[in-house]
N, C-alpha and C. Protein backbone atom coordinates (compact mmCIF):
# COMPACT_ATOMS: atom_id res chain seq x y z
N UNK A 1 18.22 -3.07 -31.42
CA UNK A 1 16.97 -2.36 -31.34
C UNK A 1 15.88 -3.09 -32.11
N UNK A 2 16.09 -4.16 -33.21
CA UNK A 2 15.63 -4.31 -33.81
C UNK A 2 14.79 -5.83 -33.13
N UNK A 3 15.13 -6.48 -32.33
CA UNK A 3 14.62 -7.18 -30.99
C UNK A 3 13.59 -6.55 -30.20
N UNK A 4 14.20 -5.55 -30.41
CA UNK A 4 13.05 -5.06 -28.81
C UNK A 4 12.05 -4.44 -29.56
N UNK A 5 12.21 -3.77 -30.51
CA UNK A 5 10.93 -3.51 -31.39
C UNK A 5 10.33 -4.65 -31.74
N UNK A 6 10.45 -5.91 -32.69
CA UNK A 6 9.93 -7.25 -32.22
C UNK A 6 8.91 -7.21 -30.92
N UNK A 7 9.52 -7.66 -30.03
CA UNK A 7 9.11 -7.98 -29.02
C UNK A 7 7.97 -6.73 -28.54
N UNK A 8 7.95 -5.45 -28.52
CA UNK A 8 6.87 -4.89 -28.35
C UNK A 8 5.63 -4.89 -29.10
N UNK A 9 6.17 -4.83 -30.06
CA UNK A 9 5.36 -5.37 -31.73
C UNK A 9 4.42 -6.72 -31.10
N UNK A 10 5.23 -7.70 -31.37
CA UNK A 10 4.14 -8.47 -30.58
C UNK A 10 3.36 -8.50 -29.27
N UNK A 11 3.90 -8.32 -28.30
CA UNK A 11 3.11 -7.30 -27.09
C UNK A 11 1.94 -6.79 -27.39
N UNK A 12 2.39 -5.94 -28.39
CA UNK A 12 1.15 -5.04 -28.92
C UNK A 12 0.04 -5.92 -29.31
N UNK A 13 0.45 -6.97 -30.45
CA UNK A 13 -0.04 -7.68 -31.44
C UNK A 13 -1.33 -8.47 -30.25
N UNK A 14 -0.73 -9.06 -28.75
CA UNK A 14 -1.78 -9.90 -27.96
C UNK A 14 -2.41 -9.27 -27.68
N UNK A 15 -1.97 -7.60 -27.24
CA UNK A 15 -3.06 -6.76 -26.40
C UNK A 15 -4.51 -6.36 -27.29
N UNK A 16 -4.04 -6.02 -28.91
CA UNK A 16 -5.11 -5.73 -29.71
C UNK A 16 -6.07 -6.93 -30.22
N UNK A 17 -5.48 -8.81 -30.02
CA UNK A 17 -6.30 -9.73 -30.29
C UNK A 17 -7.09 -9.57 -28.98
N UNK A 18 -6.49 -9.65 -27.66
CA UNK A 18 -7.37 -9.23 -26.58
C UNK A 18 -8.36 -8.52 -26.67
N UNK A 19 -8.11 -7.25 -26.94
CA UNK A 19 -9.13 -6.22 -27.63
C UNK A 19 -9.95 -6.73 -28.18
N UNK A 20 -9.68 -7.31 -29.23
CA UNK A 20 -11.26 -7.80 -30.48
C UNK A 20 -11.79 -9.14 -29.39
N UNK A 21 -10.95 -9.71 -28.64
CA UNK A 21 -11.98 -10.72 -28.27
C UNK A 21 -12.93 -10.42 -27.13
N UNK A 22 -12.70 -9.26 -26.27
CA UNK A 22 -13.32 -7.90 -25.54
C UNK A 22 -14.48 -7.65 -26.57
N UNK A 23 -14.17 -7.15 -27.34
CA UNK A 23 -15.20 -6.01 -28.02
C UNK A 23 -15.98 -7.83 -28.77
N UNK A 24 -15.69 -8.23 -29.20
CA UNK A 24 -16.61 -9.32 -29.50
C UNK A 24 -17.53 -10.06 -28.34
N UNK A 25 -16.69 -10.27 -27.46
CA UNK A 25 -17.50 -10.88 -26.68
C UNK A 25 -18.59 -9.92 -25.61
N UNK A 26 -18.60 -9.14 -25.95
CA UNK A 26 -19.08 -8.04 -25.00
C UNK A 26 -20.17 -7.44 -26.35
N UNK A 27 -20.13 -7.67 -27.46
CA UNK A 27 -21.23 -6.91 -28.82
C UNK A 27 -22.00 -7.72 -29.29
N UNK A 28 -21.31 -9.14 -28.91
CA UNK A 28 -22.02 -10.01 -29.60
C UNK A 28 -22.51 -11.40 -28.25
N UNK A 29 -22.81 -10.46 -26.88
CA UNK A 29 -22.68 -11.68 -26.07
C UNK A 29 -22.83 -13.43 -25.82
N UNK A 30 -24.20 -13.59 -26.92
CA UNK A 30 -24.71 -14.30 -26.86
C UNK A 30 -24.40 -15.37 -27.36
N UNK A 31 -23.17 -15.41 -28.79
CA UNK A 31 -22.98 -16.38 -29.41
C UNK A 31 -21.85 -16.88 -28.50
N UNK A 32 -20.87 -16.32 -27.60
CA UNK A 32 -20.13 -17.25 -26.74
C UNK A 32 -20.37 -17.41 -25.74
N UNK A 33 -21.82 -16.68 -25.21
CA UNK A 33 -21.84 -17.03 -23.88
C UNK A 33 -23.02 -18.71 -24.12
N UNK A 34 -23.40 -18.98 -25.11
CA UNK A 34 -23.98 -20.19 -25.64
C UNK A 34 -22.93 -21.27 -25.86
N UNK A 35 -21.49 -20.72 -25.80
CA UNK A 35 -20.53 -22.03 -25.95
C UNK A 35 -20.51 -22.33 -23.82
N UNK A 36 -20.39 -21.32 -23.73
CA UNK A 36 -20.00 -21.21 -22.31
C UNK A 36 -21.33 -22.38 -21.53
N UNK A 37 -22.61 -21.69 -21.82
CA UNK A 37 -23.71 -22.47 -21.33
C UNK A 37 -23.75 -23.88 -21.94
N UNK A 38 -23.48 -24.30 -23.05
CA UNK A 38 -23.69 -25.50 -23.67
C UNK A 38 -22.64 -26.63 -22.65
N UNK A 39 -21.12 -26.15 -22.08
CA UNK A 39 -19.75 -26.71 -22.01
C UNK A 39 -20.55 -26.71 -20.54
N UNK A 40 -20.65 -25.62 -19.92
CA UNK A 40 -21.34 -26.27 -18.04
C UNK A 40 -22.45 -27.18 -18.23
N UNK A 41 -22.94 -27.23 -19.18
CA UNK A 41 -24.22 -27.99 -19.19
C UNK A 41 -24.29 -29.53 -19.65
N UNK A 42 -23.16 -29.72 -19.88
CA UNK A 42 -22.79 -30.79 -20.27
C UNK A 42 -23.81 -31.60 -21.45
N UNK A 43 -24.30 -30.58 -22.60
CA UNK A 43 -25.33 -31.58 -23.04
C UNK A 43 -25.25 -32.21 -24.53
N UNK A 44 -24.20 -31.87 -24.40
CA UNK A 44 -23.30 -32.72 -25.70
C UNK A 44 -22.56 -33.29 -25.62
N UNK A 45 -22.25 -34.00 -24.57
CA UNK A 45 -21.28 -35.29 -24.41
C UNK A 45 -21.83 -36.09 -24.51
N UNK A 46 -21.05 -37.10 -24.54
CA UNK A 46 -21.58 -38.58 -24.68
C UNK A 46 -22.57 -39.13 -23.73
N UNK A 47 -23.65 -40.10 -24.12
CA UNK A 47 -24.48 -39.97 -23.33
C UNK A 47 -24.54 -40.93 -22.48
N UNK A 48 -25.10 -40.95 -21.52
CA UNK A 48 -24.70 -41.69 -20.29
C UNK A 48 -23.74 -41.56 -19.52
N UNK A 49 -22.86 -40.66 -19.88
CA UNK A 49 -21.50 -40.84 -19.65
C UNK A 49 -21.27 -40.52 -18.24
N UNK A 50 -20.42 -40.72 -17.01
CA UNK A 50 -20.34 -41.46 -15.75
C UNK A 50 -20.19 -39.39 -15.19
N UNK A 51 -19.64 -38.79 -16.08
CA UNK A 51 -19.49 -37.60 -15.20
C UNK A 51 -20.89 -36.48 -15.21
N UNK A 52 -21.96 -36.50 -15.53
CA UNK A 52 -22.76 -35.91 -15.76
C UNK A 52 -23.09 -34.89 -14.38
N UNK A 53 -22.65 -35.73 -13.52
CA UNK A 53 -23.19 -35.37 -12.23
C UNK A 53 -22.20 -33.67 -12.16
N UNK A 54 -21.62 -33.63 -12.95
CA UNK A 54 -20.75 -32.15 -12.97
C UNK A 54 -21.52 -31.37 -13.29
N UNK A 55 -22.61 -31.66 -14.24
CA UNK A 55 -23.03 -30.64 -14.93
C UNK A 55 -23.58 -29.03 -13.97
N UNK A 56 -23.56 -27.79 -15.02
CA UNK A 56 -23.96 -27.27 -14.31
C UNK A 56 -25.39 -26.23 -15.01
N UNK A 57 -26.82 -26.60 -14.55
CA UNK A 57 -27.34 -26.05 -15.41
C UNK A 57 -28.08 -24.49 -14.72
N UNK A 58 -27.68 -24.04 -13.46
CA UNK A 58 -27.92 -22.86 -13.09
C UNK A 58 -27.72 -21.72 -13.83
N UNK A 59 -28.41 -20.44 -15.12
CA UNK A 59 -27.98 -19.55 -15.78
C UNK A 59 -27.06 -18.66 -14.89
N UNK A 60 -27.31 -18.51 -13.61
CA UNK A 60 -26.63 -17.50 -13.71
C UNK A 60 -25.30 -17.85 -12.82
N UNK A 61 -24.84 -19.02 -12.93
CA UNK A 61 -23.86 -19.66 -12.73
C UNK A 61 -22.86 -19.71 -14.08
N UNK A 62 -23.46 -19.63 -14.70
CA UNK A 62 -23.34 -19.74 -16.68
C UNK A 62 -22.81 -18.39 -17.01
N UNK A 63 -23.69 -16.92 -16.33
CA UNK A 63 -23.10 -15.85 -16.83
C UNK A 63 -21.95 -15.29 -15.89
N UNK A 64 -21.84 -15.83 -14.45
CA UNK A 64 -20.51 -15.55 -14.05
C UNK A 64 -19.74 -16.11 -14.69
N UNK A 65 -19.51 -17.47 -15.12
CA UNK A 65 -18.25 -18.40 -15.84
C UNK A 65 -17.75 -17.31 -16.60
N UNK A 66 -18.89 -16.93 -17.41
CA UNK A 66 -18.83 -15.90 -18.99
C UNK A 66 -18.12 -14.72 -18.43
N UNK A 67 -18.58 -13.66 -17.90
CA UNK A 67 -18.45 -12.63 -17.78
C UNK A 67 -17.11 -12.44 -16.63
N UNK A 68 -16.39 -13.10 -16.09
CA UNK A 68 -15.48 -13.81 -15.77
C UNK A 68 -14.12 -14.09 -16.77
N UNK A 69 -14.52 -14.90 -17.51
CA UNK A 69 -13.76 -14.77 -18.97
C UNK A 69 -13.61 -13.27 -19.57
N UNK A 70 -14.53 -12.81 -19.55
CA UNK A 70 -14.68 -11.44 -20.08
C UNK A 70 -13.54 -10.37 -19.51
N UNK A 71 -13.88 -10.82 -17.96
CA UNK A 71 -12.64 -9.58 -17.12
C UNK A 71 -11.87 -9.83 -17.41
N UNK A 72 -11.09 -10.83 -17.28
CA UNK A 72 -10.15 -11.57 -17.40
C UNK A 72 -9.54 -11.37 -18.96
N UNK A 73 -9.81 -11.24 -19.62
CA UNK A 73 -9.54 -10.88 -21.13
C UNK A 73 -9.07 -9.80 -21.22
N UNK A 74 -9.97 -8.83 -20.10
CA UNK A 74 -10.48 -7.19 -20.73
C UNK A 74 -8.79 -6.97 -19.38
N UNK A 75 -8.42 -7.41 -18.37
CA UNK A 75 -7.72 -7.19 -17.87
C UNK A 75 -6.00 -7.45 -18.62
N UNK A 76 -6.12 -8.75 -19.60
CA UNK A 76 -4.97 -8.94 -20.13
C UNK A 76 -4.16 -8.29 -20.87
N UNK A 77 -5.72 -8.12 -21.79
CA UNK A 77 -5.75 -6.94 -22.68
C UNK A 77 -4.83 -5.30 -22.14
N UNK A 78 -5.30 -5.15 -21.04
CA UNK A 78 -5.03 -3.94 -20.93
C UNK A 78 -3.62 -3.88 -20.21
N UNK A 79 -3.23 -4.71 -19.81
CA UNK A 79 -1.84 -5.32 -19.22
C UNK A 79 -0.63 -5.06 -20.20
N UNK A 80 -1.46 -5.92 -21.63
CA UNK A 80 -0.38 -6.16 -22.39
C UNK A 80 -0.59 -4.71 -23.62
N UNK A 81 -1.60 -4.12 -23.56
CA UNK A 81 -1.51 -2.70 -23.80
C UNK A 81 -0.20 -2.11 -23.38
N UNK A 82 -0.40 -1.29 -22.11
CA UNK A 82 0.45 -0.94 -21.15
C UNK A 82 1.82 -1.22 -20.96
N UNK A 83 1.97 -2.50 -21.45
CA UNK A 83 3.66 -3.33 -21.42
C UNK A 83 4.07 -2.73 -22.80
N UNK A 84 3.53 -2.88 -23.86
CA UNK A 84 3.97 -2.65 -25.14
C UNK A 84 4.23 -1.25 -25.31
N UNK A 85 3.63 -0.79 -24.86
CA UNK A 85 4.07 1.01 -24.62
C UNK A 85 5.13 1.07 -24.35
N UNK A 86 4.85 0.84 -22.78
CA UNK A 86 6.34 0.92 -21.72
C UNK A 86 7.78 0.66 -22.58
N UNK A 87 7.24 -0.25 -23.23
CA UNK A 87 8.77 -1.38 -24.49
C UNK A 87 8.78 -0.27 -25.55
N UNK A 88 8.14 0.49 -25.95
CA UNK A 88 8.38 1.46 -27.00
C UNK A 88 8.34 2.81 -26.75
N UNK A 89 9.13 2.61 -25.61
CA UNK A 89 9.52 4.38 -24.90
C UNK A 89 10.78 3.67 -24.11
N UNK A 90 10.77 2.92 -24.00
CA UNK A 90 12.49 2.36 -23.39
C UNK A 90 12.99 1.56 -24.30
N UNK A 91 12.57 1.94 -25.57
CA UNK A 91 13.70 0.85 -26.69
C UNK A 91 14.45 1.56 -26.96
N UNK A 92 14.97 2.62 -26.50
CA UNK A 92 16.50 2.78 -26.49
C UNK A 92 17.30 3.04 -25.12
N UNK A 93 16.68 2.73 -24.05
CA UNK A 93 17.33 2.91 -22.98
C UNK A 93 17.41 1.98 -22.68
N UNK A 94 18.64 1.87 -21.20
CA UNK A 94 19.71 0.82 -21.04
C UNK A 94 18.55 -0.69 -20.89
N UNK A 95 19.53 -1.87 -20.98
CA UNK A 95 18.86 -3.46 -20.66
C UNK A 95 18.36 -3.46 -19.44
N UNK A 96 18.87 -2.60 -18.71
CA UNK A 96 17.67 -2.84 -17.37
C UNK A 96 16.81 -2.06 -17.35
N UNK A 97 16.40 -1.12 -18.28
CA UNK A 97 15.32 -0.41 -18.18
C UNK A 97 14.28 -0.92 -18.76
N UNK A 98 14.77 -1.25 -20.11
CA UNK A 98 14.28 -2.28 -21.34
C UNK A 98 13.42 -3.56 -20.54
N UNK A 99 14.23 -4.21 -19.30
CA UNK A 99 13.94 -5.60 -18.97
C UNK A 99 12.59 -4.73 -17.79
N UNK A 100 12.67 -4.27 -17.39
CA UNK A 100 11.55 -3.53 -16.63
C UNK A 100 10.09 -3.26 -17.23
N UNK A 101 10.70 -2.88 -18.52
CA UNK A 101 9.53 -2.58 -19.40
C UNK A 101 8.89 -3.84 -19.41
N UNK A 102 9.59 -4.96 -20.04
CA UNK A 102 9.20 -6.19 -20.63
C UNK A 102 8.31 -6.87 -19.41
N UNK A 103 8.32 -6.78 -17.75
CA UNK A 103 8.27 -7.26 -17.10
C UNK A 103 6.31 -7.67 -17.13
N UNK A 104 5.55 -6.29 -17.51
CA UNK A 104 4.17 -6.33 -17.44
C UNK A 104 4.11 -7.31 -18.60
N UNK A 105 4.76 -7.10 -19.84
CA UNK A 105 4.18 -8.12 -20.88
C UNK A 105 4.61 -9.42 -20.21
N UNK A 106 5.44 -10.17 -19.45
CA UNK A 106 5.26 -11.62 -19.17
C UNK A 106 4.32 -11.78 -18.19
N UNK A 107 3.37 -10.63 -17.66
CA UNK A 107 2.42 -11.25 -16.69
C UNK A 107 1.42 -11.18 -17.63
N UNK A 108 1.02 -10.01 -18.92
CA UNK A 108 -0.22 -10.30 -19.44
C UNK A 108 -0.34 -11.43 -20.10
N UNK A 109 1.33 -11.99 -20.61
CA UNK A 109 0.91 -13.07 -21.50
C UNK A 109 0.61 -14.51 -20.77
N UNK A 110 1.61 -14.55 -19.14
CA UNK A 110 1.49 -15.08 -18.33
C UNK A 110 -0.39 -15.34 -18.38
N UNK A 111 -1.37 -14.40 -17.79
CA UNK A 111 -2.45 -14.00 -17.60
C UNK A 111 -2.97 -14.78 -18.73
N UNK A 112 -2.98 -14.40 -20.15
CA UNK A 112 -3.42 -15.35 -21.42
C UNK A 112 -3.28 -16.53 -21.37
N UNK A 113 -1.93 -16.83 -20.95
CA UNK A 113 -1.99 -18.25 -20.98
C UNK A 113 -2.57 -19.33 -20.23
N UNK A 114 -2.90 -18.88 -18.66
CA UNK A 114 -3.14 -19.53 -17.91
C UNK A 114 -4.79 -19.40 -18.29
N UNK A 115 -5.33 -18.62 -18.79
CA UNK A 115 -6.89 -18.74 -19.16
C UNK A 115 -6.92 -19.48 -20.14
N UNK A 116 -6.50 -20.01 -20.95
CA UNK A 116 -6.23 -21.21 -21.71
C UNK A 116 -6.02 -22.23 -21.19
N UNK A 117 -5.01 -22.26 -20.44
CA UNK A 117 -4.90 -23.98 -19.77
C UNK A 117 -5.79 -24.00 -18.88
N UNK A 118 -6.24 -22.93 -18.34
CA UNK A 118 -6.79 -23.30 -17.08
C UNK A 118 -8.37 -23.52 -17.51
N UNK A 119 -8.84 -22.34 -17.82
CA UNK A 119 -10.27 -21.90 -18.03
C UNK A 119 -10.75 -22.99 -19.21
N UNK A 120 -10.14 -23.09 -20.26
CA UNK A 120 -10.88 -23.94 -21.75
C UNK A 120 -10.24 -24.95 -21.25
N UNK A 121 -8.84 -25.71 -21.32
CA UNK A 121 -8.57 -27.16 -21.75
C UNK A 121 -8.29 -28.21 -20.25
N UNK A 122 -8.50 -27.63 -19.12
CA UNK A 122 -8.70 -27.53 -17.99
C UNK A 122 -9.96 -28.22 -17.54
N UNK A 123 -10.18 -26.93 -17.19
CA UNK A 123 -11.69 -26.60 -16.50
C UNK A 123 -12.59 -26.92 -17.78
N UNK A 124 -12.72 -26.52 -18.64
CA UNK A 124 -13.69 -26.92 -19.81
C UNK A 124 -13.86 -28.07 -20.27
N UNK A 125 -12.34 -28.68 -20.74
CA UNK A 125 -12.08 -29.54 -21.66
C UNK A 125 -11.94 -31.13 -20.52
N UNK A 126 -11.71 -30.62 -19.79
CA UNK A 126 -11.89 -32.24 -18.91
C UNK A 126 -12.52 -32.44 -17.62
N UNK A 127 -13.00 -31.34 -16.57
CA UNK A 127 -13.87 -31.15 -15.46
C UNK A 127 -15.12 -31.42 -16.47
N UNK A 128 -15.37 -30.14 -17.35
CA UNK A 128 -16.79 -30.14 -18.23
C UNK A 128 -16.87 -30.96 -19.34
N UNK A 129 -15.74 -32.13 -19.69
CA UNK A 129 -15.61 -32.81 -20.66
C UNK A 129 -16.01 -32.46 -22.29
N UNK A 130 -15.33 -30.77 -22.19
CA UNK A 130 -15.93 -30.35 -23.94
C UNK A 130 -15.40 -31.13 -25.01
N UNK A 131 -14.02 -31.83 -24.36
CA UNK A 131 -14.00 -32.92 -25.57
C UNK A 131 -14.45 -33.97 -26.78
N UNK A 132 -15.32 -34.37 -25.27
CA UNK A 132 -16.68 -35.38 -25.83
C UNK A 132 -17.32 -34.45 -26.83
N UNK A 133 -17.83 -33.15 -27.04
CA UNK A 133 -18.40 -32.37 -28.00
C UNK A 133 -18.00 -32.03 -29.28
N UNK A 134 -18.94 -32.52 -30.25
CA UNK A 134 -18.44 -32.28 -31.51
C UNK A 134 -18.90 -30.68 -32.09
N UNK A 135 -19.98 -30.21 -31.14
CA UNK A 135 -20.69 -29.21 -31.59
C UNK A 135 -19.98 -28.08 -30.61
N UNK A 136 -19.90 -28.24 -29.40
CA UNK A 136 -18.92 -27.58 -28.37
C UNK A 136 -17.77 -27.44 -27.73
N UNK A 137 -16.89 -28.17 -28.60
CA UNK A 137 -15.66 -28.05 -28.08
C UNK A 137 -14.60 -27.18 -29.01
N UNK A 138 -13.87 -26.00 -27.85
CA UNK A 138 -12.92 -25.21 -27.93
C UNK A 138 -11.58 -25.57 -27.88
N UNK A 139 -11.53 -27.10 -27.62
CA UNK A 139 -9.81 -27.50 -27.10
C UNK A 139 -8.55 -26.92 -28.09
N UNK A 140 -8.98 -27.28 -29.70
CA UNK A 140 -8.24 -26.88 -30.35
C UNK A 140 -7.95 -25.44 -30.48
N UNK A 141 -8.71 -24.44 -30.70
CA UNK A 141 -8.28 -23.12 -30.37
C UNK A 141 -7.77 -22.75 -29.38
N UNK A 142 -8.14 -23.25 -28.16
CA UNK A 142 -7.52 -23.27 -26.45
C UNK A 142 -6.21 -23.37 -27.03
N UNK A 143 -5.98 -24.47 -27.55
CA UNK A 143 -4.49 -25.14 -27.87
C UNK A 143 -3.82 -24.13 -28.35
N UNK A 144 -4.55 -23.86 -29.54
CA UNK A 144 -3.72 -22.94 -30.34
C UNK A 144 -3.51 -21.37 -29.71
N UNK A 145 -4.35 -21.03 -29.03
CA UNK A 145 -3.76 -19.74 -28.44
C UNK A 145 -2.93 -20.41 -27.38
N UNK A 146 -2.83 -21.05 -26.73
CA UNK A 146 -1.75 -21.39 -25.64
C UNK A 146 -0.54 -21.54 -26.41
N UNK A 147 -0.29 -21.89 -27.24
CA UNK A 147 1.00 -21.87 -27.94
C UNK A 147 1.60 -20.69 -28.47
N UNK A 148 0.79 -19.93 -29.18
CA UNK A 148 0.83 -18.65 -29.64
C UNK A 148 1.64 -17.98 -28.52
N UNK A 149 0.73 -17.59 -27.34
CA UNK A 149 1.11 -17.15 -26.38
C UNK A 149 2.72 -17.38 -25.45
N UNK A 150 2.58 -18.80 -25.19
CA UNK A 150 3.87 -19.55 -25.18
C UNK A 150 5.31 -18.99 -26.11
N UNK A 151 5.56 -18.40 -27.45
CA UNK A 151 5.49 -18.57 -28.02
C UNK A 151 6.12 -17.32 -28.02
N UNK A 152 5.30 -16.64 -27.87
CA UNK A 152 5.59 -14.84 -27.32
C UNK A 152 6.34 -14.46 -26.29
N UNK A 153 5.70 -15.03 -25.40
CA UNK A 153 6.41 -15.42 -23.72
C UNK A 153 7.65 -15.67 -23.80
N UNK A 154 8.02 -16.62 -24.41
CA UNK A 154 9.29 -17.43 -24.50
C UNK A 154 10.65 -16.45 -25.06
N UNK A 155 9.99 -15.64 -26.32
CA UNK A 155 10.41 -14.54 -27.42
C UNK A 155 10.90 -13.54 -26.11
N UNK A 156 9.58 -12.80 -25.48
CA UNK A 156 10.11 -11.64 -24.61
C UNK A 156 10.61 -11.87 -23.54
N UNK A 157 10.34 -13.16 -22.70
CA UNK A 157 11.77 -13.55 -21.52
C UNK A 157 13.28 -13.78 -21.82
N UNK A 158 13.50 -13.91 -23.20
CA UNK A 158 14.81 -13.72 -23.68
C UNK A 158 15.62 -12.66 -22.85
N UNK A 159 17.13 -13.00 -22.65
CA UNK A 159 17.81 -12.35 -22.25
C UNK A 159 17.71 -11.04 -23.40
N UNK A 160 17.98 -9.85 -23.51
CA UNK A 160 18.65 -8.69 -24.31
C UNK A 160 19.68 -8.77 -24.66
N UNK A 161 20.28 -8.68 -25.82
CA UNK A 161 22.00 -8.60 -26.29
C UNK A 161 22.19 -7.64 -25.58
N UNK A 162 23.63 -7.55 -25.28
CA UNK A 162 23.99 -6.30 -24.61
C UNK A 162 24.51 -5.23 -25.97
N UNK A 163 24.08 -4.60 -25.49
CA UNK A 163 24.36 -3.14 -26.24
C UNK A 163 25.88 -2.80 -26.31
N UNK A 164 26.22 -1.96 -27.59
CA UNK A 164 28.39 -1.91 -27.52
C UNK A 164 28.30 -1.05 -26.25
N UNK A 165 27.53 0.15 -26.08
CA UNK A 165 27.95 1.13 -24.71
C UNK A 165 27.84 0.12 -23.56
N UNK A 166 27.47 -0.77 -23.16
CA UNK A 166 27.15 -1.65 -22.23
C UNK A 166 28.16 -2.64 -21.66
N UNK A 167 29.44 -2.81 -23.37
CA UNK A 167 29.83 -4.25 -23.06
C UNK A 167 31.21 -3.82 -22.39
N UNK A 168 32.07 -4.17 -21.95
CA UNK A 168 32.86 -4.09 -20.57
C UNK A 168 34.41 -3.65 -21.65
C-alpha cells in the first residue's frame, strides 16, 4: 500500500505544479507570454544566422502559441488531478483496479512530457533556435521537467507487487 500511496502522492504532486503553472500563467500573462513572443521572434539569436527566415513576428500568432500552452497545461493538470484521486480510492482494491486507476496518470504525465519535448526543446529550442538565446532560452528547465516527469512515469508504469490475497 505503501507504493501506491507513493505513486498517487506524486500524481498529485504534477497535477498541483500544473496548477501553479495555470494560475501563473493565466495572472501573470505577460511575463511568459514575452518568453513565448521573444522565442517566435527569433530576436535573440545569433545574428545573421541562416534560419531567420523562421521567424515568426505576427502577435497574434504569438498568443495562440501561448494560450495553447496554457490549455494544454490546464488540461494535464486536470488529467493528473483526476488520476490521483482515482489512485486514492482504489489503494486498497485489487491490482487491476489499482492499474486502471493509474492508467489516466500515464496519459497526464504522458501529456507533460510531450509538451516539453515537443513544445520547448523541439519546436522552441531548435525550429525557433532558443538555444542561441542567452536572454530566452528555456531548454534547461524544458530538460528538467522532462525528466522529472519521465521519472514519475517510469515510477507509476511499474508493475504492482501482488498482494498475499492475490498470490496463488
Amino acid at each position: 500500500m505503501t507504493t501506491r500511496l507513493s505513486k498517487a502522492l506524486l500524481v498529485l504532486a504534477v497535477a498541483f505544479f500544473y496548477t501553479l503553472v495555470v494560475f501563473n500563467n493565466t495572472t501573470d500573462y505577460n511575463s511568459n507570454y514575452q518568453f513565448v513572443r521573444h522565442v517566435l521572434q527569433m530576436d535573440s539569436t545569433f545574428p545573421g544566422n541562416n534560419g531567420m527566415w523562421r521567424a515568426i513576428n505576427q502577435p497574434a500568432t504569438h498568443t495562440l502559441f501561448y494560450v495553447s500552452v496554457i490549455l494544454w497545461e490546464a488540461v494535464t493538470a486536470l488529467i493528473a488531478w483526476w488520476s490521483g484521486i482515482r489512485m486514492l480510492r482504489a489503494i486498497r482494491n485489487s491490482t487491476e483496479s489499482f492499474q486502471q486507476a493509474k492508467a489516466s496518470g500515464i496519459v497526464a504525465l504522458t501529456l507533460g512530457m510531450l509538451m516539453w519535448f515537443v513544445a520547448f526543446l523541439s519546436v522552441g529550442g531548435e525550429w525557433f533556435l532558443m538555444w542561441q538565446s542567452k536572454t530566452w532560452n528555456g531548454q534547461d528547465a524544458a530538460f528538467r521537467m522532462f525528466v522529472v516527469l519521465g521519472i514519475v512515469l517510469l515510477y507509476l508504469a511499474m508493475p504492482e507487487p501482488l498482494a498475499l490475497a492475490e498470490t496463488p
